[in-house]
N, C-alpha and C. Protein backbone atom coordinates (compact mmCIF):
# COMPACT_ATOMS: atom_id res chain seq x y z
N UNK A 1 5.35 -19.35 -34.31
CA UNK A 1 4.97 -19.43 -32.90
C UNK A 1 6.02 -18.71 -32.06
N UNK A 2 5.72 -17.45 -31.22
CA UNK A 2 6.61 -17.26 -30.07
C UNK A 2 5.88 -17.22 -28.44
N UNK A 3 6.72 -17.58 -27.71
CA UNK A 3 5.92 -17.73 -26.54
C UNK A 3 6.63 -16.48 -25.43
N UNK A 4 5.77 -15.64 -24.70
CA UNK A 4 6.59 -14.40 -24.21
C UNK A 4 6.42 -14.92 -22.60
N UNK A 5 7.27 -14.95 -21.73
CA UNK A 5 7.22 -14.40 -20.33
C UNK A 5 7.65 -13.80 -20.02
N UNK A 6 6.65 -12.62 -19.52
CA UNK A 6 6.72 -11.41 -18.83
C UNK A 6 6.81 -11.14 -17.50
N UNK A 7 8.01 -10.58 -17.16
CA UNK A 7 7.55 -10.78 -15.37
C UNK A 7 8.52 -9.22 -15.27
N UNK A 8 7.38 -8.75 -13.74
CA UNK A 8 7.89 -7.64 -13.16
C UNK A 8 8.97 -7.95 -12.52
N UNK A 9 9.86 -6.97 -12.39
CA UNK A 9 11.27 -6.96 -11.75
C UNK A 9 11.22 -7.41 -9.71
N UNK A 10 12.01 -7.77 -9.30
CA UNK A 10 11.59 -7.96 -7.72
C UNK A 10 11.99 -6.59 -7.43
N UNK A 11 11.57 -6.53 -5.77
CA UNK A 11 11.29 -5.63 -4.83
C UNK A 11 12.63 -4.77 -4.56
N UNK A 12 12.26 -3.78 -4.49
CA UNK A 12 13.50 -2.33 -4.27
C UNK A 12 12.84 -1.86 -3.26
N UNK A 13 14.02 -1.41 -2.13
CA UNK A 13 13.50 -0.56 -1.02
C UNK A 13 12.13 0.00 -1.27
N UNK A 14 12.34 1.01 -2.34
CA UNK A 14 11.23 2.33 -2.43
C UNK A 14 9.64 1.31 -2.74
N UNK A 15 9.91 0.07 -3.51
CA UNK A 15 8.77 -0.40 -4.03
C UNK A 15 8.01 -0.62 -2.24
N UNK A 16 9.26 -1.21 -1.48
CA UNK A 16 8.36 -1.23 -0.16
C UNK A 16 8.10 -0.48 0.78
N UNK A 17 8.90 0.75 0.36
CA UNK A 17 8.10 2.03 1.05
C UNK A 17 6.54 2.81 0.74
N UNK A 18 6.71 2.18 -0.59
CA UNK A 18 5.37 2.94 -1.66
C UNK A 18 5.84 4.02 -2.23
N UNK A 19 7.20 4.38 -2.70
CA UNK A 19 7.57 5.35 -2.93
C UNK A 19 7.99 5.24 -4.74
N UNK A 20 7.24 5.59 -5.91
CA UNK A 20 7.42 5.93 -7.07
C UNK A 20 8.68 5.99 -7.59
N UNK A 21 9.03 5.17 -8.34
CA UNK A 21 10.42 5.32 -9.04
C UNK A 21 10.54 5.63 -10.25
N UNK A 22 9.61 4.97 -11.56
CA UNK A 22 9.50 5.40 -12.50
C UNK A 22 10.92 5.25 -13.27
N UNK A 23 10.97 5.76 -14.42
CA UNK A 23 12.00 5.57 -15.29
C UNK A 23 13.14 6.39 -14.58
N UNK A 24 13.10 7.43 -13.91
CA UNK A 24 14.07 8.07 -13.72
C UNK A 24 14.79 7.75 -12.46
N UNK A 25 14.47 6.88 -11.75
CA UNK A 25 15.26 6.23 -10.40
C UNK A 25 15.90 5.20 -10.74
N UNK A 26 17.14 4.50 -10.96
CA UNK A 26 17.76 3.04 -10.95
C UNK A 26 17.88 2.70 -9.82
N UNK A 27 16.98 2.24 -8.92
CA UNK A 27 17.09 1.64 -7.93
C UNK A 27 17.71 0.21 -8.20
N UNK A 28 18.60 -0.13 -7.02
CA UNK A 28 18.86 -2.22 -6.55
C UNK A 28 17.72 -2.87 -6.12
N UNK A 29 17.51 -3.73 -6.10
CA UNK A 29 16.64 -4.59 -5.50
C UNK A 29 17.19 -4.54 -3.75
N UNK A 30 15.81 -4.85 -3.40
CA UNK A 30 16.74 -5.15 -1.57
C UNK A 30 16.56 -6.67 -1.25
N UNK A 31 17.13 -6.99 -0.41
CA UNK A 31 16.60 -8.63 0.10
C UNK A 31 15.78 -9.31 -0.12
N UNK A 32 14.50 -8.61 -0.56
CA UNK A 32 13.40 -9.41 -0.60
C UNK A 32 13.06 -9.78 -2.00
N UNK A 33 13.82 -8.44 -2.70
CA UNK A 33 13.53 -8.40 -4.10
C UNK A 33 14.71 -9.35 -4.74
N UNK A 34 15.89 -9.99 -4.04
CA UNK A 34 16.56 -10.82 -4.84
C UNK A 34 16.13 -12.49 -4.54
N UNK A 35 15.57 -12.38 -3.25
CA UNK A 35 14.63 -13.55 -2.64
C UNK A 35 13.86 -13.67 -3.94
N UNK A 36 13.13 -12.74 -4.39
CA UNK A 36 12.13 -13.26 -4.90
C UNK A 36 12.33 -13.46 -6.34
N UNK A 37 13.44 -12.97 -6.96
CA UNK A 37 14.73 -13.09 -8.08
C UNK A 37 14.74 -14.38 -7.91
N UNK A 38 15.33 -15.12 -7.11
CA UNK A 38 15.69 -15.97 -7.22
C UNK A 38 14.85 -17.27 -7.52
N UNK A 39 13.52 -17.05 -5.98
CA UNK A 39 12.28 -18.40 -6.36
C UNK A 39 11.99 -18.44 -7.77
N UNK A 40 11.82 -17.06 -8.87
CA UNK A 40 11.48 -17.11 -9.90
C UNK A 40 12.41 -18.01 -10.61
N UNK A 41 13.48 -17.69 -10.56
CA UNK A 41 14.78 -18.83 -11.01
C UNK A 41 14.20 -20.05 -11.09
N UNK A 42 14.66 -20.63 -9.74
CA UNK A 42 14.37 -21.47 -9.22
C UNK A 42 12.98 -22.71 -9.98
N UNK A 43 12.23 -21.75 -9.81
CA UNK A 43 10.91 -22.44 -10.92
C UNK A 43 10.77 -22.21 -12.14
N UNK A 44 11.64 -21.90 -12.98
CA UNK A 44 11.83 -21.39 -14.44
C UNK A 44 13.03 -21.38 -14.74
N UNK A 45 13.85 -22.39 -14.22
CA UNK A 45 15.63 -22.96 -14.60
C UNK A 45 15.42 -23.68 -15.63
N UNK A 46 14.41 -24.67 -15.42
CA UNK A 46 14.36 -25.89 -16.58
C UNK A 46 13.70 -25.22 -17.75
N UNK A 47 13.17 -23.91 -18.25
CA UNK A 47 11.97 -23.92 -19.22
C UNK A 47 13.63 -23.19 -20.33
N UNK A 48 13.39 -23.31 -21.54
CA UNK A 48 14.36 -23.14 -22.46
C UNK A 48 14.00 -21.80 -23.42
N UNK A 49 14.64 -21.01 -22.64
CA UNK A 49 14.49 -19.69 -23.22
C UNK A 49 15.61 -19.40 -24.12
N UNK A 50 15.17 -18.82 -25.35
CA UNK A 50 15.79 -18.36 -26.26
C UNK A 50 16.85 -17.09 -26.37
N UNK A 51 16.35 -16.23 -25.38
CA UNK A 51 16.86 -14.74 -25.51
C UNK A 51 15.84 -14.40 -23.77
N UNK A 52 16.49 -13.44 -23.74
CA UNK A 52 16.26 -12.98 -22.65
C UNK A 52 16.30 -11.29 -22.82
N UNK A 53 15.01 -10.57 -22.31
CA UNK A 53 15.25 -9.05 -22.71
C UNK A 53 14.77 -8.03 -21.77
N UNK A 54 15.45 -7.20 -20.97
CA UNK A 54 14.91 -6.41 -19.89
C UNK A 54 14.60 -5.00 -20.57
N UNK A 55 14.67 -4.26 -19.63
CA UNK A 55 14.67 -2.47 -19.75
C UNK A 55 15.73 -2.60 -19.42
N UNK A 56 16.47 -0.82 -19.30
CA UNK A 56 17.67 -0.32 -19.36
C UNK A 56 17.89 -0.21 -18.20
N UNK A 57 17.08 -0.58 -17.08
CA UNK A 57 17.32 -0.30 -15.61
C UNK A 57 17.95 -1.58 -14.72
N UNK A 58 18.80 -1.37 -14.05
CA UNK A 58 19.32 -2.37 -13.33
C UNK A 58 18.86 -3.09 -12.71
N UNK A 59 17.17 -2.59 -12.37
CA UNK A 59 16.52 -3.60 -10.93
C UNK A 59 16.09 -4.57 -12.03
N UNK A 60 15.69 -4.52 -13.35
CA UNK A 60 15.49 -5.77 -14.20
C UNK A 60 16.30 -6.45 -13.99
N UNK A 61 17.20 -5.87 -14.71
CA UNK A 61 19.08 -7.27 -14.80
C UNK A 61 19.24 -7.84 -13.51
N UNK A 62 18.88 -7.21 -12.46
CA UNK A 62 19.05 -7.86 -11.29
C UNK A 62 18.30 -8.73 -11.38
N UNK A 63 17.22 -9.18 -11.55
CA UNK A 63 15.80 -9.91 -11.16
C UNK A 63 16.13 -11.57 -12.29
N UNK A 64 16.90 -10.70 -13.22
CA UNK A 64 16.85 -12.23 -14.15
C UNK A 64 18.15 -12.30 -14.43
N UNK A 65 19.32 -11.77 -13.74
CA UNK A 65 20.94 -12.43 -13.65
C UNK A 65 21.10 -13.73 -13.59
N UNK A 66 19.91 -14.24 -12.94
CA UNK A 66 20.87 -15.93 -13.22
C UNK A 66 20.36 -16.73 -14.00
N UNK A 67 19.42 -16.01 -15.05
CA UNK A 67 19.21 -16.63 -16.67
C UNK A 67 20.23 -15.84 -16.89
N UNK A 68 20.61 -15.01 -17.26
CA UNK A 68 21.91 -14.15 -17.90
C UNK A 68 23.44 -15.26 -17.56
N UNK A 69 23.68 -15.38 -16.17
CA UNK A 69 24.48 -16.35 -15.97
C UNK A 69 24.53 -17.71 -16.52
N UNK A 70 23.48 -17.93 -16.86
CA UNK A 70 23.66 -19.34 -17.31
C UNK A 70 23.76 -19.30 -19.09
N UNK A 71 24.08 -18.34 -19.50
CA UNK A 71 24.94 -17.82 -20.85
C UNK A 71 23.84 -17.77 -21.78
N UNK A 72 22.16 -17.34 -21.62
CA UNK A 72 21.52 -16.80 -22.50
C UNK A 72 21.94 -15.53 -23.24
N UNK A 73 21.14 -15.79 -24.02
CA UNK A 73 21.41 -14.39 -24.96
C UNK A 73 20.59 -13.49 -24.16
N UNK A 74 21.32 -11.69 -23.95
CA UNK A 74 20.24 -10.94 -23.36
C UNK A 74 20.54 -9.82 -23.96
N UNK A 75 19.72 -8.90 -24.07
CA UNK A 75 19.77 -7.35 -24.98
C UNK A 75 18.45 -6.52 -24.10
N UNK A 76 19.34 -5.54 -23.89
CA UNK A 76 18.12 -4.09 -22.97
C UNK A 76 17.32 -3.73 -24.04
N UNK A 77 16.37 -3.35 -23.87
CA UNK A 77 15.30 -2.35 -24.23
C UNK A 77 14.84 -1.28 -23.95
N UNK A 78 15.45 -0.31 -23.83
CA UNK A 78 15.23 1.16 -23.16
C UNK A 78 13.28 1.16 -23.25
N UNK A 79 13.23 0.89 -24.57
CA UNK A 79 11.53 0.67 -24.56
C UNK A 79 10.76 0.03 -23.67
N UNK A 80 11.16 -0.93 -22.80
CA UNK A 80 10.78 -1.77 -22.16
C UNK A 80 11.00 -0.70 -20.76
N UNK A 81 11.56 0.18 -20.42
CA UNK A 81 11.94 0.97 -19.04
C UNK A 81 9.89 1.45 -18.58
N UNK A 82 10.05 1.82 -17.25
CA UNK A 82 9.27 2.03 -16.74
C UNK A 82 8.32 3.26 -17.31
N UNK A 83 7.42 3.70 -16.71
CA UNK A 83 7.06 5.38 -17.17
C UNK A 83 7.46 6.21 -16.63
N UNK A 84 7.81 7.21 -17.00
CA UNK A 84 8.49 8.29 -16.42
C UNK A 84 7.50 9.36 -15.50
N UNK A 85 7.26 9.60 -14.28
CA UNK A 85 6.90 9.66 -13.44
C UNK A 85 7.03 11.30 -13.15
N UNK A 86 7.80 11.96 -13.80
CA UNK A 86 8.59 12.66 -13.57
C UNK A 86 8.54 13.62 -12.54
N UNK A 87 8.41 14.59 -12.07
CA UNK A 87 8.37 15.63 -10.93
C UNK A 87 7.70 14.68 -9.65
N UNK A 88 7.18 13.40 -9.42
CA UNK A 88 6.87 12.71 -8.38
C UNK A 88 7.85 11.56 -8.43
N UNK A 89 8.66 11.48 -9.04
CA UNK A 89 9.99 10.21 -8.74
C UNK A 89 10.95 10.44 -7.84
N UNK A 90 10.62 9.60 -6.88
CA UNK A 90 11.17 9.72 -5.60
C UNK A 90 10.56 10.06 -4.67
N UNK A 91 9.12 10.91 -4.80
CA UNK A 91 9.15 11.43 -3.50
C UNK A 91 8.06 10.74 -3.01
N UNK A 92 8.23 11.16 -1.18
CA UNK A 92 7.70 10.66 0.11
C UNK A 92 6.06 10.26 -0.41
N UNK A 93 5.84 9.58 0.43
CA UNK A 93 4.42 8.30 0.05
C UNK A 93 3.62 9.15 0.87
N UNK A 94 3.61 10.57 0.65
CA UNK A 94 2.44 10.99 1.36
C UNK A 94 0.73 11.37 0.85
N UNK A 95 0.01 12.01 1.62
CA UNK A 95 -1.27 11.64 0.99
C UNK A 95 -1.47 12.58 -0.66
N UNK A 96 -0.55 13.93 -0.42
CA UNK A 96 -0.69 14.67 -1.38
C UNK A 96 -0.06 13.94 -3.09
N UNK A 97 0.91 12.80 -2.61
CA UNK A 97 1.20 12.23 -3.63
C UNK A 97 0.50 11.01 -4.26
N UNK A 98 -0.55 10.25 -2.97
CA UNK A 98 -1.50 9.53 -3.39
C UNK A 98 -2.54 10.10 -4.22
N UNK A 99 -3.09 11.59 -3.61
CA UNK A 99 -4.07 11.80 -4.37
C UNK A 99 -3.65 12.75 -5.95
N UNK A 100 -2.48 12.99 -6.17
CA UNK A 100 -1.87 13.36 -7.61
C UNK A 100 -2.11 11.91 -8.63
N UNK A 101 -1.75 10.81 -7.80
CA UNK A 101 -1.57 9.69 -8.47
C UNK A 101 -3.21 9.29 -9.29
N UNK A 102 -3.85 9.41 -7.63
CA UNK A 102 -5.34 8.58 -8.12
C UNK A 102 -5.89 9.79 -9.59
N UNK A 103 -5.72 10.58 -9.24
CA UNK A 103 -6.34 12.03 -9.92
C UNK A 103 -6.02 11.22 -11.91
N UNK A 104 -4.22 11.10 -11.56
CA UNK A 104 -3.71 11.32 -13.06
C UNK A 104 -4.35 9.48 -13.06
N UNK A 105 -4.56 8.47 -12.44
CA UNK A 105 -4.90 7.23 -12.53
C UNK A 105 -6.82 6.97 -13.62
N UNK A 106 -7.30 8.20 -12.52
CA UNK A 106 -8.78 8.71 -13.14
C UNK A 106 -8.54 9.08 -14.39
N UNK A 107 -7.88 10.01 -14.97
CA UNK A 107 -7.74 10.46 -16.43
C UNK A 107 -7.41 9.58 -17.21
N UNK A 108 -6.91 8.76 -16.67
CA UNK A 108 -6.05 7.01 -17.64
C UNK A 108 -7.60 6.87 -18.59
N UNK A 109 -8.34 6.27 -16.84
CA UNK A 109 -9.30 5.20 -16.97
C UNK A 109 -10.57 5.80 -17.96
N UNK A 110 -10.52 7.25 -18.01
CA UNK A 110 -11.65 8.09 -18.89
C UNK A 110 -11.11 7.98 -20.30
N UNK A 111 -9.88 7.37 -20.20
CA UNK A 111 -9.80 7.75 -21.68
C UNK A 111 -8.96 8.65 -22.58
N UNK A 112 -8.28 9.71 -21.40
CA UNK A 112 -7.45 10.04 -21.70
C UNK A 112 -5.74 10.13 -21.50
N UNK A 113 -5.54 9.48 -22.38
CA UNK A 113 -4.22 8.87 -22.51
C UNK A 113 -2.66 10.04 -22.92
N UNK A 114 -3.06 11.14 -23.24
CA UNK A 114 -2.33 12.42 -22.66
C UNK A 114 -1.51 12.75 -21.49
N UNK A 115 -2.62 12.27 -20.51
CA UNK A 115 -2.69 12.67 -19.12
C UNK A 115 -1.09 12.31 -18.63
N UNK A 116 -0.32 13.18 -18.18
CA UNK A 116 0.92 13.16 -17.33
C UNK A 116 1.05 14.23 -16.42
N UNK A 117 2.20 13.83 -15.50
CA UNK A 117 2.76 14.77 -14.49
C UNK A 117 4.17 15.80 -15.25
N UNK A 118 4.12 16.51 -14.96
CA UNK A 118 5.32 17.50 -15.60
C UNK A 118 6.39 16.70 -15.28
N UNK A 119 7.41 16.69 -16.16
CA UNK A 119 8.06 16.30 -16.52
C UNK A 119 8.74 14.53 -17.10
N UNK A 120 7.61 14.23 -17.01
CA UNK A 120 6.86 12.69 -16.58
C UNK A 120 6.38 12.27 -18.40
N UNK A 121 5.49 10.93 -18.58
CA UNK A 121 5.57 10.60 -19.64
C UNK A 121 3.77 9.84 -19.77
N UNK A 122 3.02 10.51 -20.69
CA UNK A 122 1.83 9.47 -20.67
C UNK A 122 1.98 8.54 -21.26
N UNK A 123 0.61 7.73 -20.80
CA UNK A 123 0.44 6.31 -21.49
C UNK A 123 0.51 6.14 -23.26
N UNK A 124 0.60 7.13 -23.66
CA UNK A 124 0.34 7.09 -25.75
C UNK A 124 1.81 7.33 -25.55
N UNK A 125 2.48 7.96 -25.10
CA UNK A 125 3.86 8.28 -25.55
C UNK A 125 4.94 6.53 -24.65
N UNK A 126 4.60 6.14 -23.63
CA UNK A 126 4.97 5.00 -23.21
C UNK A 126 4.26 4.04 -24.62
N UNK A 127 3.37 3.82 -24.67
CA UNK A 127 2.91 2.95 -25.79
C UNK A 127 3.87 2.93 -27.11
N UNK A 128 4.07 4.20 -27.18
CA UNK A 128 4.69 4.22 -28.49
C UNK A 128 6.01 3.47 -28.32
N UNK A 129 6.33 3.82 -27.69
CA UNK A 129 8.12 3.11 -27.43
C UNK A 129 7.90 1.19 -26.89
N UNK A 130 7.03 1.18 -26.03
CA UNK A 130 6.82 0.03 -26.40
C UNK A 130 6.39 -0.74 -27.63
N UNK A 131 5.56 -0.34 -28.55
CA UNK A 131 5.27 -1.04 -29.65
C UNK A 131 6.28 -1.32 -30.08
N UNK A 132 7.60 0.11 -30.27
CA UNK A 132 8.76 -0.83 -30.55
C UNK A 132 9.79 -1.76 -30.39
N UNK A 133 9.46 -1.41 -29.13
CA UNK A 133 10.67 -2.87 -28.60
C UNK A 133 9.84 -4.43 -29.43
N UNK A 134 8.20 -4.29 -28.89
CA UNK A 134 7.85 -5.98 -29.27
C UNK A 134 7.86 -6.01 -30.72
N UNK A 135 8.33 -4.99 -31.44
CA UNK A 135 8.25 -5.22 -32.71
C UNK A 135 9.84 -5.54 -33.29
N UNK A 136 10.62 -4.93 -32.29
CA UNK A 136 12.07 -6.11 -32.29
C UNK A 136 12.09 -7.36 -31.96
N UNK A 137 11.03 -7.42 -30.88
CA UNK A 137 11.17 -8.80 -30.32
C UNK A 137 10.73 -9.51 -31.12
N UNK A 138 9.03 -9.02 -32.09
CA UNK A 138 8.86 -10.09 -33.10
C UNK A 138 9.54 -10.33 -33.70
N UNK A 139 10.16 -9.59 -34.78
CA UNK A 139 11.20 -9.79 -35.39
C UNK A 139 12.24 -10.71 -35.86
N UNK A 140 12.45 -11.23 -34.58
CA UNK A 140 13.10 -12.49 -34.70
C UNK A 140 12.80 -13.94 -34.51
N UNK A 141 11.97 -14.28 -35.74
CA UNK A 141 11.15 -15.63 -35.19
C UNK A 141 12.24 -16.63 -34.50
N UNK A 142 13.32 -16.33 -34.75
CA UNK A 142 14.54 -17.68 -34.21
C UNK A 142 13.91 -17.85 -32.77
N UNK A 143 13.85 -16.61 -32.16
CA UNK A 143 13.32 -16.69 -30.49
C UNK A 143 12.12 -17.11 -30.00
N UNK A 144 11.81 -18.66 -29.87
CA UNK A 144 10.84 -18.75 -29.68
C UNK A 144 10.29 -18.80 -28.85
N UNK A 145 11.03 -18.67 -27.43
CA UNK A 145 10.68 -18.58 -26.27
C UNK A 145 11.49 -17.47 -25.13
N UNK A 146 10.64 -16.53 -25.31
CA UNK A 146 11.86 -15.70 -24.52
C UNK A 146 11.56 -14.82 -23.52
N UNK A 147 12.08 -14.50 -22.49
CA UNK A 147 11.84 -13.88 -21.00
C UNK A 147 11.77 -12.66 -20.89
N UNK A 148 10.84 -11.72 -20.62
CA UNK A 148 10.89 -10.46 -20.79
C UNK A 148 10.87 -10.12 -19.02
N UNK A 149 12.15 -8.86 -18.91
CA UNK A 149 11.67 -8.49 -17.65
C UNK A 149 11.47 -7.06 -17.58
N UNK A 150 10.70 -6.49 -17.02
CA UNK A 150 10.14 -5.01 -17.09
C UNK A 150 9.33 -4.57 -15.92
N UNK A 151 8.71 -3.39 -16.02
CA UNK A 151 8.19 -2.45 -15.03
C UNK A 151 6.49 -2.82 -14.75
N UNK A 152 6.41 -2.44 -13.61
CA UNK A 152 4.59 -2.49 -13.34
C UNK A 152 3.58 -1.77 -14.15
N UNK A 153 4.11 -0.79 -14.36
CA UNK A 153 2.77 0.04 -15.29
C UNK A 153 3.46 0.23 -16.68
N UNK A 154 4.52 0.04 -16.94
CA UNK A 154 4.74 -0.59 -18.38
C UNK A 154 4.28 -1.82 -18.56
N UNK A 155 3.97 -2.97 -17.68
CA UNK A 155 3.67 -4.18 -18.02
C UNK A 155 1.89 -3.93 -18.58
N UNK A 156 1.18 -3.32 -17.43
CA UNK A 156 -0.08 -3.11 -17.77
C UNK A 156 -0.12 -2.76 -18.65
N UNK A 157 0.48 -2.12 -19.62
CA UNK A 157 0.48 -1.24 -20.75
C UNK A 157 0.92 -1.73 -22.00
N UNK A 158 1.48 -2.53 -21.50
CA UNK A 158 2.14 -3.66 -22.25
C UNK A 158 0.91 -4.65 -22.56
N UNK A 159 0.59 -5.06 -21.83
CA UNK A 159 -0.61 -5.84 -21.81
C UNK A 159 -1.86 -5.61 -22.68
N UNK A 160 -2.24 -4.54 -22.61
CA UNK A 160 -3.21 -3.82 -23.06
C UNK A 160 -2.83 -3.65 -24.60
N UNK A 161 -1.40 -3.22 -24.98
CA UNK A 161 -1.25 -4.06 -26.85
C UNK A 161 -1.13 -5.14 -27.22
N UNK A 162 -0.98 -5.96 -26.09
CA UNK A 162 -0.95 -7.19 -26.88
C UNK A 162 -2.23 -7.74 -26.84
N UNK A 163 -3.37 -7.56 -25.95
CA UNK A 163 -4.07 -8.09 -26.14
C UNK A 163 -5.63 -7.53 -26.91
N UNK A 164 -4.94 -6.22 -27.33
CA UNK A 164 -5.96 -5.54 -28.34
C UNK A 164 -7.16 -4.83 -27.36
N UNK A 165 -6.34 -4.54 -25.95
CA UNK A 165 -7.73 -4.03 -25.00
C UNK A 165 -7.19 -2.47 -24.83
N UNK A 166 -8.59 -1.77 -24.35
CA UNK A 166 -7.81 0.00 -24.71
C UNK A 166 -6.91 0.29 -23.42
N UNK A 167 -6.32 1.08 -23.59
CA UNK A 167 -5.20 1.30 -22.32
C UNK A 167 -6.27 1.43 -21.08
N UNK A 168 -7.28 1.90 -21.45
CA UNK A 168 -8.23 2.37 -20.07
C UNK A 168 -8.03 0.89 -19.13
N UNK A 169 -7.95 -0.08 -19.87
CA UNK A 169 -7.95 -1.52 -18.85
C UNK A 169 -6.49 -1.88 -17.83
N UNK A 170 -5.66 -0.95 -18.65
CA UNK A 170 -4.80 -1.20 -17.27
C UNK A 170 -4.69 -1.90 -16.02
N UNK A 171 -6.07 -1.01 -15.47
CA UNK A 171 -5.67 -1.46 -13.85
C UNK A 171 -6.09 -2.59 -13.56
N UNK A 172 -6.43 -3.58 -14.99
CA UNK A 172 -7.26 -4.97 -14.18
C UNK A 172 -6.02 -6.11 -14.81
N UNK A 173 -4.68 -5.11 -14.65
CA UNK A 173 -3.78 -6.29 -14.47
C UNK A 173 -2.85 -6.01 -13.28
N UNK A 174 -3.02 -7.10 -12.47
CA UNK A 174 -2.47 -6.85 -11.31
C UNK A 174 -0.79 -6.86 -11.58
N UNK A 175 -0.03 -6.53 -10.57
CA UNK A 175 1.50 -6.34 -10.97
C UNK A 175 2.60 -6.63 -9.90
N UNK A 176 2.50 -7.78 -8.83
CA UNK A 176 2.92 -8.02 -7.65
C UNK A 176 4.24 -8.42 -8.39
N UNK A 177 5.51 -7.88 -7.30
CA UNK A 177 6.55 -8.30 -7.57
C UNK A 177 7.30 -9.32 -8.10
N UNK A 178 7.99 -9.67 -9.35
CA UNK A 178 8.61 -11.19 -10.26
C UNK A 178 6.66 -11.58 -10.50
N UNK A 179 5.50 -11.32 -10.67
CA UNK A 179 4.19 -11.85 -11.37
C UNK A 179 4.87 -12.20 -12.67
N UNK A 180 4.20 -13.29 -12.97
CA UNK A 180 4.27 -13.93 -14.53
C UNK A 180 2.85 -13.70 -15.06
N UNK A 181 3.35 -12.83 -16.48
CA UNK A 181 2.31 -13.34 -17.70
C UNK A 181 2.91 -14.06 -18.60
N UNK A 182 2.13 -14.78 -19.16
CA UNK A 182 2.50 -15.75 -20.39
C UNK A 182 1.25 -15.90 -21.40
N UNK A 183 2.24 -15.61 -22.57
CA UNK A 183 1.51 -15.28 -23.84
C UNK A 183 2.14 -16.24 -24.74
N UNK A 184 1.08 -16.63 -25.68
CA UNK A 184 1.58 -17.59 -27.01
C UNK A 184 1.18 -16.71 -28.47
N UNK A 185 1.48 -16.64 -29.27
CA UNK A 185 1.43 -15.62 -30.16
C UNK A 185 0.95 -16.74 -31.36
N UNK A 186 -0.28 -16.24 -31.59
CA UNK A 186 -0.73 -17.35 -32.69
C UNK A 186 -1.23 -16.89 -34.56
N UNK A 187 -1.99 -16.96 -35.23
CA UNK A 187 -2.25 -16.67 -36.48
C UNK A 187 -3.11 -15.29 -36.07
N UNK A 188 -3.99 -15.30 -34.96
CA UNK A 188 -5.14 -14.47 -34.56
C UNK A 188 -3.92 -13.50 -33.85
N UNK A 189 -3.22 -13.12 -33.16
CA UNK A 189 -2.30 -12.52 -32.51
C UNK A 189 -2.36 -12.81 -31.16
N UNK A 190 -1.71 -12.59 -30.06
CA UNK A 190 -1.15 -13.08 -28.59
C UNK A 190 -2.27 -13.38 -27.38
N UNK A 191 -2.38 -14.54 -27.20
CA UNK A 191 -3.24 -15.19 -26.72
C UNK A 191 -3.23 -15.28 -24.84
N UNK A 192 -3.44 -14.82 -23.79
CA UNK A 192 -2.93 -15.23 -22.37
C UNK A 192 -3.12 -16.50 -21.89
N UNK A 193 -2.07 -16.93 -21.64
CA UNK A 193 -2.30 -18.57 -20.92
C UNK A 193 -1.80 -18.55 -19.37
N UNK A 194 -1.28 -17.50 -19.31
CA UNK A 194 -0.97 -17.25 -17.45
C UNK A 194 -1.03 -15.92 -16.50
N UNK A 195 -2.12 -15.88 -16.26
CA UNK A 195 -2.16 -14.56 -15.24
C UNK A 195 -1.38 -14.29 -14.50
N UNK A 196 -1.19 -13.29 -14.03
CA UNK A 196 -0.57 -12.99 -12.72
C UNK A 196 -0.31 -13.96 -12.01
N UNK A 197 0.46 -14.76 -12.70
CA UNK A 197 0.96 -16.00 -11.84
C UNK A 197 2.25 -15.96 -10.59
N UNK A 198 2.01 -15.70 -9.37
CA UNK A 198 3.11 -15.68 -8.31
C UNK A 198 3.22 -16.98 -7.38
N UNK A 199 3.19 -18.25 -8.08
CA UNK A 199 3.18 -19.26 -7.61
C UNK A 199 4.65 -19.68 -6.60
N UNK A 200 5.42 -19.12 -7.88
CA UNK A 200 7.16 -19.24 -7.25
C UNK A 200 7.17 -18.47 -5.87
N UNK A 201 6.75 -17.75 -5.53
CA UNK A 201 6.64 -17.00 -4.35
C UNK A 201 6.55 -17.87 -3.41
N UNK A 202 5.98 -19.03 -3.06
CA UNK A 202 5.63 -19.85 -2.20
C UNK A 202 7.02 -20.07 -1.94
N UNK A 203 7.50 -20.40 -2.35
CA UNK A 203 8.62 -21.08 -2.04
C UNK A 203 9.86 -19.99 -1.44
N UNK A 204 9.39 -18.76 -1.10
CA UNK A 204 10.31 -17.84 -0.13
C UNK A 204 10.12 -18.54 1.67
């Protein structure tokens, strides 16, 4: 038996500008995003996590420092980092970058999983690197309960192997800032027992 919670990293300036960060930006979290670091805390102090495992990017470690503080075990996952975005990371939230997005978003949803921006990374080549991280994470049955923190469209993507659905389903997992999924991993393979859960949020 392992039990996974997955939660997106909190809020960074750019996330509230609408501005694309992708693997290649290490953004901080801003105020709102350690606010919301924290409610997650806050409602997930008492649950007994085994290990604790982000991406290589700092706005993770930020988001779950005070499981780290309280002397869990934690190890990065470069696999676990965002998608690489590339020639649109960073830039301005304007319409020409909305409609690059929806365009390469359309090619997802048809099916083709190729589809990237120059210098940037598709969904089969993100997949791949994820399969390996959760295949470290299985790995170690000792961990039977353990906290994953990671990116928005790595999570969708994420999602979509564990639950045996084709990447095209992506977009019907929502990805609001610190959201919880929770998975139990059984004889049949990883089961969802918590949606997009942003309950802790209330409590900002």
């Amino acid at each position: 038996m392992k039990e996974l919670y997955i939660i997106r990293h909190g809020e960074t300036e750019l996330n509230r500008l609408g501005i694309v960060q992708g693997r290649g930006v290490d953004a901080d979290l801003n105020e709102t995003g350690i606010a919301q670091a924290n409610a997650f805390y806050q409602s997930y102090k008492n649950v007994k996590f085994d290990k604790v495992y982000t991406s290589s990017l700092v706005r993770t470690h930020q988001t779950v420092q005070p499981f780290i503080d309280l002397g869990l075990p934690w190890e990065q996952l470069p696999g676990l980092d965002e998608l690489a975005w590339g020639e649109w990371e960073g830039k301005p939230n304007t319409e020409e970058a909305r409609s690059a997005f929806r365009e390469v978003v359309k090619e997802w949803q048809a099916g083709n999983y190729d589809a990237k921006f120059g210098g940037g990374e598709s969904p089969n080549e993100v997949a791949d690197r994820l399969k390996q991280a959760l295949e470290h994470i299985r790995n170690h049955p000792e961990e039977e309960r353990v906290l994953i923190c990671m990116h928005g469209r790595a999570l969708r993507l994420l999602l979509c192997i564990l639950l045996n659905k084709p990447m095209s389903d992506m977009e019907t997992f929502p990805h609001q800032n610190t959201t919880l999924y929770r998975l139990n991993l059984t004889e049949n393979g990883f089961v969802l027992i918590d949606f997009n859960n942003t309950d802790h949020l209330n409590h900002i």
